[in-house]
PDB file of N, CA and C in Angstrom:
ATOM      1  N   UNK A   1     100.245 114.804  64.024  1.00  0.00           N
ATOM      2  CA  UNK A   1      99.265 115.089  62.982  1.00  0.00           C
ATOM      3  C   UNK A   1      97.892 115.209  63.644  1.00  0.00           C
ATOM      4  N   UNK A   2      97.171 116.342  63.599  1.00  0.00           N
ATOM      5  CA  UNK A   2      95.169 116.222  63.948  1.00  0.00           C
ATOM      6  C   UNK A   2      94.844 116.139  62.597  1.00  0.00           C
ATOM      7  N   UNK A   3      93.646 115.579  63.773  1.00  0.00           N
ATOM      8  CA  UNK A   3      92.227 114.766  62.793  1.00  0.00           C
ATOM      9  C   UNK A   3      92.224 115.648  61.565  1.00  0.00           C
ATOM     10  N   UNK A   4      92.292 116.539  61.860  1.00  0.00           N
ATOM     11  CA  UNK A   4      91.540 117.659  60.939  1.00  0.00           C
ATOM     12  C   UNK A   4      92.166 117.478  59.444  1.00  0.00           C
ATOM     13  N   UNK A   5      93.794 117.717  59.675  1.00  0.00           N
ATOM     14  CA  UNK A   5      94.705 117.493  58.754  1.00  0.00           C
ATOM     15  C   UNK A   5      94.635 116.337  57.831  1.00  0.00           C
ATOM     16  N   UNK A   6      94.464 114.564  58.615  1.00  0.00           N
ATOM     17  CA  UNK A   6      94.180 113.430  58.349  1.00  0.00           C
ATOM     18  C   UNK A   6      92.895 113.628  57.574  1.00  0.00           C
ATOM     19  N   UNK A   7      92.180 113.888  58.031  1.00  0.00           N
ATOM     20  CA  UNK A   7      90.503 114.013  57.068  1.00  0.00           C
ATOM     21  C   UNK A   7      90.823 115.441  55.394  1.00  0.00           C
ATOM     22  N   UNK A   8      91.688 116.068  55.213  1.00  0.00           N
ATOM     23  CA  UNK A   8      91.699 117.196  54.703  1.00  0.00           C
ATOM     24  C   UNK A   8      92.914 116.102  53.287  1.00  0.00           C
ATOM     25  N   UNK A   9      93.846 115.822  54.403  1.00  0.00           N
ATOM     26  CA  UNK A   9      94.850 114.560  53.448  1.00  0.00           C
ATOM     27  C   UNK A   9      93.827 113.600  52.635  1.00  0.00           C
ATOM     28  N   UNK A  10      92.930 113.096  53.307  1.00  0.00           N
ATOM     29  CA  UNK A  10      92.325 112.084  52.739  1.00  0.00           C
ATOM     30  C   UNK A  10      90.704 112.136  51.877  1.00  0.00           C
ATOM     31  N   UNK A  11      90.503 113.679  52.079  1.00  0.00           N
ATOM     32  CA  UNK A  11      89.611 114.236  50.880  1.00  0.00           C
ATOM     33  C   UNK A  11      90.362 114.179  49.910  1.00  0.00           C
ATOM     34  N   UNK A  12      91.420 115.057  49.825  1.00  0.00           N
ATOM     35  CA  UNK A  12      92.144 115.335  48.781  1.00  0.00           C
ATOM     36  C   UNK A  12      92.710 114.217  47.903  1.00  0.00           C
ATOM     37  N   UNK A  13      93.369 113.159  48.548  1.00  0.00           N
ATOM     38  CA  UNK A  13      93.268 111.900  47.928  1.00  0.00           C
ATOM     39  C   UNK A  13      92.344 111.312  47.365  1.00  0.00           C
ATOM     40  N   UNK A  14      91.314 111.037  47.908  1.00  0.00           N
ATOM     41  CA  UNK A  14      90.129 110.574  47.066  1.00  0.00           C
ATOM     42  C   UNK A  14      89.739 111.581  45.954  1.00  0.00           C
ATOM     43  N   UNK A  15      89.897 112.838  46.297  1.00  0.00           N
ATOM     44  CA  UNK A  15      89.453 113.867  44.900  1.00  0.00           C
ATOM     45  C   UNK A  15      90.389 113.735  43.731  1.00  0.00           C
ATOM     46  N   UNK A  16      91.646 113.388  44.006  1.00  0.00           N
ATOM     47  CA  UNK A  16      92.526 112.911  42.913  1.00  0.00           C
ATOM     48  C   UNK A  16      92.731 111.544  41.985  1.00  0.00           C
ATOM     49  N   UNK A  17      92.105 110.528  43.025  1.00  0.00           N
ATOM     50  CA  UNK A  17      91.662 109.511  42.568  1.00  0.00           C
ATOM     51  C   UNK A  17      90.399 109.424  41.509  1.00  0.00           C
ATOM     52  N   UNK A  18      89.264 109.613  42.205  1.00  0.00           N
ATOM     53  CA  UNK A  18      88.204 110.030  41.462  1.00  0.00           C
ATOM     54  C   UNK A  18      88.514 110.661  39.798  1.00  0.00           C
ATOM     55  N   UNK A  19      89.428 112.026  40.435  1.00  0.00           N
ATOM     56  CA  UNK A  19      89.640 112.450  38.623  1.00  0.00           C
ATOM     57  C   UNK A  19      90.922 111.886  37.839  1.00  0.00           C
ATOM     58  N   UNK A  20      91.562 110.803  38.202  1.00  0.00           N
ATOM     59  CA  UNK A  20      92.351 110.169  37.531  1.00  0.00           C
ATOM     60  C   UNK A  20      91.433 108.865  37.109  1.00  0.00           C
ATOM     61  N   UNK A  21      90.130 108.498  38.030  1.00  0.00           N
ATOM     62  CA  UNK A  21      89.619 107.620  37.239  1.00  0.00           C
ATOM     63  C   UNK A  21      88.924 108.226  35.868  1.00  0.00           C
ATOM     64  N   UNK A  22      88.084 109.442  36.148  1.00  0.00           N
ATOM     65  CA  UNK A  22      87.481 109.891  35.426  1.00  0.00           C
ATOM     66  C   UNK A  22      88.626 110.283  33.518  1.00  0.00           C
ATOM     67  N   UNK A  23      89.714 110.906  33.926  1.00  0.00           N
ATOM     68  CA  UNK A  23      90.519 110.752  32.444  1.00  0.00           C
ATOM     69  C   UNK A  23      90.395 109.659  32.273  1.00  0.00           C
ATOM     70  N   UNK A  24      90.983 108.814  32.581  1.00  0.00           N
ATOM     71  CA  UNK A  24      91.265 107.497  32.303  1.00  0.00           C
ATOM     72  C   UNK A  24      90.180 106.497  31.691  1.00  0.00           C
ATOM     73  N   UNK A  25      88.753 106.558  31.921  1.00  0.00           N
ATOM     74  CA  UNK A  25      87.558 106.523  31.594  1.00  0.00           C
ATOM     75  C   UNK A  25      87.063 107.339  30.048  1.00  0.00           C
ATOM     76  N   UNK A  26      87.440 108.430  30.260  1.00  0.00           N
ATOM     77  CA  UNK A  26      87.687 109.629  29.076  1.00  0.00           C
ATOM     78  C   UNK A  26      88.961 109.020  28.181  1.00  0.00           C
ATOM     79  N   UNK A  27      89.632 108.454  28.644  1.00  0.00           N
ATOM     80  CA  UNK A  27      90.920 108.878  27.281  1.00  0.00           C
ATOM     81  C   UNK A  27      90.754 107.270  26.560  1.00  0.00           C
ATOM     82  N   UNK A  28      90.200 105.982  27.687  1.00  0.00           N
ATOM     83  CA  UNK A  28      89.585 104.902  27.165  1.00  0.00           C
ATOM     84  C   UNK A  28      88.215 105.356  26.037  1.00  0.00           C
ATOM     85  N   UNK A  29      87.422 105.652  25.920  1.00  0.00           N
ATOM     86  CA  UNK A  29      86.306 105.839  25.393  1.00  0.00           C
ATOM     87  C   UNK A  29      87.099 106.847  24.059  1.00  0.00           C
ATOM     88  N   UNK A  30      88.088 107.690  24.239  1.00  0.00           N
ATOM     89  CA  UNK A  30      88.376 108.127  23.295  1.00  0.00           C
ATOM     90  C   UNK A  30      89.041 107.138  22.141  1.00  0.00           C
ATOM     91  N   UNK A  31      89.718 106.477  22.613  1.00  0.00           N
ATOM     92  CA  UNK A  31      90.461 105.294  22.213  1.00  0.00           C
ATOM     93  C   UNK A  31      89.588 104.534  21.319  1.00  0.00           C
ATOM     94  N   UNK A  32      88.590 104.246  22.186  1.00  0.00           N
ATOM     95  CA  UNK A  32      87.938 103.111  21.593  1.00  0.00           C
ATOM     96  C   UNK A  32      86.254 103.437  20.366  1.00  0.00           C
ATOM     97  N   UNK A  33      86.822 105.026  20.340  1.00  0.00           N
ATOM     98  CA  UNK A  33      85.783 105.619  19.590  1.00  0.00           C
ATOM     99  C   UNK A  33      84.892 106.130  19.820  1.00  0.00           C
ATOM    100  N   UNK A  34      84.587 105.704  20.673  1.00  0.00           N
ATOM    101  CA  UNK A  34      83.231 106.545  21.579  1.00  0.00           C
ATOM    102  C   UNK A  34      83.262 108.385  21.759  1.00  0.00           C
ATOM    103  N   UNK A  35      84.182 108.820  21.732  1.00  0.00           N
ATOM    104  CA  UNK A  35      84.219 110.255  21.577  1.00  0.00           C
ATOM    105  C   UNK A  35      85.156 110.567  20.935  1.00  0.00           C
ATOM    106  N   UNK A  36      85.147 111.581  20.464  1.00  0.00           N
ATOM    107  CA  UNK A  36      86.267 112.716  19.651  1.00  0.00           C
ATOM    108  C   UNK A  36      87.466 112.682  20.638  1.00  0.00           C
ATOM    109  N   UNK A  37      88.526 112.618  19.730  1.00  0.00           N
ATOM    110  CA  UNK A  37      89.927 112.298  20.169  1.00  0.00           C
ATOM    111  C   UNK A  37      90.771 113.254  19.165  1.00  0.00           C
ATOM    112  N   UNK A  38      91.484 114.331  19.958  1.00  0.00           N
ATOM    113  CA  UNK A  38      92.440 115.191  19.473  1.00  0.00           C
ATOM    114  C   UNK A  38      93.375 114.317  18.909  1.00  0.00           C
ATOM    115  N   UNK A  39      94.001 114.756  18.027  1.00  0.00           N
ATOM    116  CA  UNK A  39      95.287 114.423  17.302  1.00  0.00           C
ATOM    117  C   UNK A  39      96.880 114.456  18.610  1.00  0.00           C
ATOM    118  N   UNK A  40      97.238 113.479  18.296  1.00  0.00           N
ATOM    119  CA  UNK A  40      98.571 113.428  19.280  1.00  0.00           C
ATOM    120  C   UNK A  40      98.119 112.848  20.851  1.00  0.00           C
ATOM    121  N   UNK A  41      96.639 112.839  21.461  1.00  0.00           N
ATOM    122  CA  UNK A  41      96.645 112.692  23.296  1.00  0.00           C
ATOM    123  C   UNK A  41      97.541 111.354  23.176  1.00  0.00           C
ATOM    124  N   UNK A  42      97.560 110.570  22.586  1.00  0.00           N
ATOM    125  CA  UNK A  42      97.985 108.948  23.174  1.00  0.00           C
ATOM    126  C   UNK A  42      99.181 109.007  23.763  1.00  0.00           C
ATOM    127  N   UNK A  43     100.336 110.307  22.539  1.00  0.00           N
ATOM    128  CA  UNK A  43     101.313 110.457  23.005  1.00  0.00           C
ATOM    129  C   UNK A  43     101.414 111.449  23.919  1.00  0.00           C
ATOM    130  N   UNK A  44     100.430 112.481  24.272  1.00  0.00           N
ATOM    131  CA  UNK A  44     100.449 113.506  25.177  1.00  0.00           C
ATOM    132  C   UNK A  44     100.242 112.246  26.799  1.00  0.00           C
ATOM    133  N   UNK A  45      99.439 111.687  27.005  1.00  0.00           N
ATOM    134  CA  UNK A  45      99.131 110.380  27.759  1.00  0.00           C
ATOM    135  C   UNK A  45     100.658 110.346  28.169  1.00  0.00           C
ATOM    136  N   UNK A  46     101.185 109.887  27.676  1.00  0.00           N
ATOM    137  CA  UNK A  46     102.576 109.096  28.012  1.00  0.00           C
ATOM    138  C   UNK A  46     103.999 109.946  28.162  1.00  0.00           C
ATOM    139  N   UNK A  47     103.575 110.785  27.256  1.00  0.00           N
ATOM    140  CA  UNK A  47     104.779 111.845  27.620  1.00  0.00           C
ATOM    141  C   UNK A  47     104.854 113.043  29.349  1.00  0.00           C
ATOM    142  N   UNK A  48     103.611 112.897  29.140  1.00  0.00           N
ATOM    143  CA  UNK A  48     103.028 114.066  30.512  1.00  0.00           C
ATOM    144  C   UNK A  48     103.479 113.161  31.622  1.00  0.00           C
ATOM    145  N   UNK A  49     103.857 111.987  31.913  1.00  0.00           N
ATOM    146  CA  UNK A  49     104.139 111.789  33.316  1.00  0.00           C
ATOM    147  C   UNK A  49     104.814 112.083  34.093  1.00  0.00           C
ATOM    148  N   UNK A  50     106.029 111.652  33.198  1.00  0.00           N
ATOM    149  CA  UNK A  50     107.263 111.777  33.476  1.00  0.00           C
ATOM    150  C   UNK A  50     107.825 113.463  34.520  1.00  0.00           C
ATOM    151  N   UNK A  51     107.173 114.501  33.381  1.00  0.00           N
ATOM    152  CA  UNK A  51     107.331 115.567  33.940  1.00  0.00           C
ATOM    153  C   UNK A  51     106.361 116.224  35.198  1.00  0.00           C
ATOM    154  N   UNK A  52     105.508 114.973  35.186  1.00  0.00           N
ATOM    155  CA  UNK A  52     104.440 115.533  36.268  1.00  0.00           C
ATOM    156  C   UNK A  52     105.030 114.879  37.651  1.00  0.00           C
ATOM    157  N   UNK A  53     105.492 113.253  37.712  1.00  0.00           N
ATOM    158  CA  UNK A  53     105.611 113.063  38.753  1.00  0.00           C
ATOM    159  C   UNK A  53     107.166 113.422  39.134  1.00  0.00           C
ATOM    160  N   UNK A  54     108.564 114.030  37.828  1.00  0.00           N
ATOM    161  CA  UNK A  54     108.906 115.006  38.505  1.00  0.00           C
ATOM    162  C   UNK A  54     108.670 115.980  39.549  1.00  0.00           C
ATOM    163  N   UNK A  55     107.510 117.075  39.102  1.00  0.00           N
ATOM    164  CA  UNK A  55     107.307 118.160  40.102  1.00  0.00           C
ATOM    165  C   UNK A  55     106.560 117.717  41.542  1.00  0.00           C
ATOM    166  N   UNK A  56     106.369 116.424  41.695  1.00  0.00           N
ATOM    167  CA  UNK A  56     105.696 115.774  42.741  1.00  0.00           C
ATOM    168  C   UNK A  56     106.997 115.550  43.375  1.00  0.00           C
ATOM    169  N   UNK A  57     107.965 115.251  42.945  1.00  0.00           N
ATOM    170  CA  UNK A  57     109.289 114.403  43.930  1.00  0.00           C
ATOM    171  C   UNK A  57     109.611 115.489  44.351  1.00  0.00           C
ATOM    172  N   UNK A  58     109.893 116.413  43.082  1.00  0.00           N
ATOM    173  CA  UNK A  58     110.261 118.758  43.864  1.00  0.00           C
ATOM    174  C   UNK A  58     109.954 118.810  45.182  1.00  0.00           C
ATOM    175  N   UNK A  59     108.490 119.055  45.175  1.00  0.00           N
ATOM    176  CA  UNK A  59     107.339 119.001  46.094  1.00  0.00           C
ATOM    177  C   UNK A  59     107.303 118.853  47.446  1.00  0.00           C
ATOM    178  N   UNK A  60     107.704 117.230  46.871  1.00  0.00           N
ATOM    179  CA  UNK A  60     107.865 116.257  48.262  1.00  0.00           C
ATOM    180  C   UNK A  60     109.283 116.670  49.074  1.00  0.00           C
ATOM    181  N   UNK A  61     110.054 116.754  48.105  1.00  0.00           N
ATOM    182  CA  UNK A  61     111.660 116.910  48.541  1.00  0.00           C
ATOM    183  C   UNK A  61     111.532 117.928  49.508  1.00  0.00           C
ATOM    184  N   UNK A  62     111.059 119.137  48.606  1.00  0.00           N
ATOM    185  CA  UNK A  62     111.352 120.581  49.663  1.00  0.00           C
ATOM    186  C   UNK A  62     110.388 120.382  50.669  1.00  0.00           C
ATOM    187  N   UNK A  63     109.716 119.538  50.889  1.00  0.00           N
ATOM    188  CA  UNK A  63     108.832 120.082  51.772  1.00  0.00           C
ATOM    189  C   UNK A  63     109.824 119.411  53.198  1.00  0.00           C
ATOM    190  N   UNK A  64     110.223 118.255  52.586  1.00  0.00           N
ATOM    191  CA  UNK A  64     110.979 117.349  53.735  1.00  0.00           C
ATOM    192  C   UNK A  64     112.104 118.008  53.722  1.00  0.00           C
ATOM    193  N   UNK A  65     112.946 118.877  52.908  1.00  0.00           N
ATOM    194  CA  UNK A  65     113.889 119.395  53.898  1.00  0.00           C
ATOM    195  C   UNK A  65     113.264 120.620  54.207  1.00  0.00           C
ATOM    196  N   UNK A  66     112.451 121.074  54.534  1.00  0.00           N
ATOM    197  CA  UNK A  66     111.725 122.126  55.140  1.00  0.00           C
ATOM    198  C   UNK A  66     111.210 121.305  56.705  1.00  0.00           C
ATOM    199  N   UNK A  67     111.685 120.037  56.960  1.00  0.00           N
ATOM    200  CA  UNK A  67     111.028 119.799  58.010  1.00  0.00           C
ATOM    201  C   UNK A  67     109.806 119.370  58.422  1.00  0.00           C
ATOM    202  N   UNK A  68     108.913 119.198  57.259  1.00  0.00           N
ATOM    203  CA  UNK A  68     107.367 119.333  57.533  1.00  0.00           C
ATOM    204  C   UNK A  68     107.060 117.523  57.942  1.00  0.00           C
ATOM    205  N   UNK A  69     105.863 117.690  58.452  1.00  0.00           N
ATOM    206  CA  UNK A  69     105.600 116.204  58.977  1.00  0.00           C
ATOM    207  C   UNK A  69     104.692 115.574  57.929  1.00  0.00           C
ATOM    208  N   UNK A  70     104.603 114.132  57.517  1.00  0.00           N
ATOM    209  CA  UNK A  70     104.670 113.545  56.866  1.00  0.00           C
ATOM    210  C   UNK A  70     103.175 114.019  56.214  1.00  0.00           C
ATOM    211  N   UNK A  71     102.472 113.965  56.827  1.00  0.00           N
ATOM    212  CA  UNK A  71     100.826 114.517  55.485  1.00  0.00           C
ATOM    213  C   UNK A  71     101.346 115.928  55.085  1.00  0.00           C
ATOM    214  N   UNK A  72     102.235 116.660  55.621  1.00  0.00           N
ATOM    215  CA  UNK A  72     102.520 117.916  54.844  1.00  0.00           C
ATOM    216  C   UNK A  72     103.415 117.760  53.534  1.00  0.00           C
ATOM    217  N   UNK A  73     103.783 116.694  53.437  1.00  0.00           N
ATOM    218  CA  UNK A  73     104.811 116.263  52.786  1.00  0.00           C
ATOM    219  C   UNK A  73     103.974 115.827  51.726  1.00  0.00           C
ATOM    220  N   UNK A  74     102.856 114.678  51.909  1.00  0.00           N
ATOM    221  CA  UNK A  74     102.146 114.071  50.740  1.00  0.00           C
ATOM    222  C   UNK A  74     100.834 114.798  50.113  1.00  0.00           C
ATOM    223  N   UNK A  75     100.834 115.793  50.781  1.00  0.00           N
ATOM    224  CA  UNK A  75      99.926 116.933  50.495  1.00  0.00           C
ATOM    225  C   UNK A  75     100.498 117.682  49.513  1.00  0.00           C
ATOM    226  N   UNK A  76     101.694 118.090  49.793  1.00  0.00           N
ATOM    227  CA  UNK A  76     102.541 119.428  48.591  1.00  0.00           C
ATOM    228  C   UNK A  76     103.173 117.845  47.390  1.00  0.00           C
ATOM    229  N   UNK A  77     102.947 116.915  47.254  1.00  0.00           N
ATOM    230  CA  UNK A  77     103.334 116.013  46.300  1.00  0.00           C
ATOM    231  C   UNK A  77     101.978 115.673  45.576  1.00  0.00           C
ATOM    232  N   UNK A  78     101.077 116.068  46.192  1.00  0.00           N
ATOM    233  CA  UNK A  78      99.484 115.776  45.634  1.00  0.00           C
ATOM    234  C   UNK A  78      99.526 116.753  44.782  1.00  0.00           C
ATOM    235  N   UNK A  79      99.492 118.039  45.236  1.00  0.00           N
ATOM    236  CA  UNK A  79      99.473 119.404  44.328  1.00  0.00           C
ATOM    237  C   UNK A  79     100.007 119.926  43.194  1.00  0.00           C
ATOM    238  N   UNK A  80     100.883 119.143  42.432  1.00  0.00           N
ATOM    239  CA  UNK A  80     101.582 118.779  41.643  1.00  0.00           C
ATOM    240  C   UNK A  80     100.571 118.269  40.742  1.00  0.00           C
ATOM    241  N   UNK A  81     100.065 116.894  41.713  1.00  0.00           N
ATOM    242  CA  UNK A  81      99.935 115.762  40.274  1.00  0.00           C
ATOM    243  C   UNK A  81      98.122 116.028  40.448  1.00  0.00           C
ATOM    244  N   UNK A  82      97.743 116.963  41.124  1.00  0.00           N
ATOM    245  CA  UNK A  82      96.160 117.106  41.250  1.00  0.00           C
ATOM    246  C   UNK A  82      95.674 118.496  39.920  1.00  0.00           C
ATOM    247  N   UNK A  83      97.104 118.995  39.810  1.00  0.00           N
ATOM    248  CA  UNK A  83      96.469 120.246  39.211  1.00  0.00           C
ATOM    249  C   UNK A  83      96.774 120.060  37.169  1.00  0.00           C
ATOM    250  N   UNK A  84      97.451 118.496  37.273  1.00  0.00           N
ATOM    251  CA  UNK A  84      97.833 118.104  35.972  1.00  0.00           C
ATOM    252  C   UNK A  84      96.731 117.324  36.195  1.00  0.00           C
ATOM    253  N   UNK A  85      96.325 116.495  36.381  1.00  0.00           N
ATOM    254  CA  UNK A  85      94.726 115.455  36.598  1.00  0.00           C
ATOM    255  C   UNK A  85      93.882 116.370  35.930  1.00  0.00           C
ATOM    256  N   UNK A  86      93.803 117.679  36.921  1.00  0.00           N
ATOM    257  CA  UNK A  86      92.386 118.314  36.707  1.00  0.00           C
ATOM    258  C   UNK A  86      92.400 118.973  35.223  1.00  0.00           C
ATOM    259  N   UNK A  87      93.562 119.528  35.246  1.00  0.00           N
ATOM    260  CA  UNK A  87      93.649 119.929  33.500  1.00  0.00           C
ATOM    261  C   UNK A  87      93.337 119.333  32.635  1.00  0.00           C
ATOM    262  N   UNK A  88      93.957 118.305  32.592  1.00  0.00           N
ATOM    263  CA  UNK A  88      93.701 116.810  31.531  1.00  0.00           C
ATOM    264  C   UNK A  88      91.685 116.863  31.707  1.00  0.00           C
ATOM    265  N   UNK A  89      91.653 116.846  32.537  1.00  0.00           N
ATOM    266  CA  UNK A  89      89.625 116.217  32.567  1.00  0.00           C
ATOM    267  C   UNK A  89      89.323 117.264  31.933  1.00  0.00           C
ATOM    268  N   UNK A  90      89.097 118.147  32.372  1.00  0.00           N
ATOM    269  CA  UNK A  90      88.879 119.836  31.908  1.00  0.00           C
ATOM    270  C   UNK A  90      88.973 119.673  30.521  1.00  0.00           C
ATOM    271  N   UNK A  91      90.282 119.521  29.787  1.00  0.00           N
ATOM    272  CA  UNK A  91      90.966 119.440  28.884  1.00  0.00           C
ATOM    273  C   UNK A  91      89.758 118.347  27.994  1.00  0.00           C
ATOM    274  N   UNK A  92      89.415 116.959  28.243  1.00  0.00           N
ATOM    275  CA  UNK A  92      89.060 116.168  27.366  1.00  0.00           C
ATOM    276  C   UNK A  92      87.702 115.741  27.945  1.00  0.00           C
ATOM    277  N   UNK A  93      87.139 117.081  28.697  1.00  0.00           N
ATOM    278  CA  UNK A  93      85.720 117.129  28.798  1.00  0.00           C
ATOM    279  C   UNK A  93      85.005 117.961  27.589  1.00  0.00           C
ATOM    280  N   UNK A  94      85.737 118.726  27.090  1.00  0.00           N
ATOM    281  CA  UNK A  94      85.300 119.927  26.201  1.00  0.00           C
ATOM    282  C   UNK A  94      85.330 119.279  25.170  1.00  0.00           C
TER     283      UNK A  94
END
């Protein structure tokens, strides 16, 4: 693995973190009244995982029988669950 890769793995992690704090911050405050709350998220919340960290295991799987070395691996399992994160914020920023 280079640096380069390691530093690129570990932006990307923190950028997913960050916006899983940020829903999570958002869907609390919705909860608790502080902002407008669509009809159904609590159960959208709980139902969406399941199928998200599905396409993360996909992800991960093919990438490892493709051979790839291990940040290539947790990189294509990020991409999955980074592009459902970002929707959701997007989603209950508006």
């Amino acid at each position: 693995m280079y640096p380069v890769n390691l530093i690129s793995l570990t932006t990307n992690a923190v950028l997913l973190a960050l916006e899983a704090q940020t829903v999570m911050a958002l869907r609390l405050m919705a909860m608790a009244g502080l902002i407008p709350q669509k009809a159904g998220e609590n159960t959208r919340m709980v139902s969406e995982k399941l199928p998200a960290l599905n396409k993360a295991n996909a992800a991960a799987s093919k990438a490892i029988m493709a051979g790839k070395s291990p940040d290539q691996v947790i990189s294509a399992a990020m991409v999955p669950l980074s592009r459902k994160v970002r929707a959701n914020r997007k989603r209950l920023m508006k």
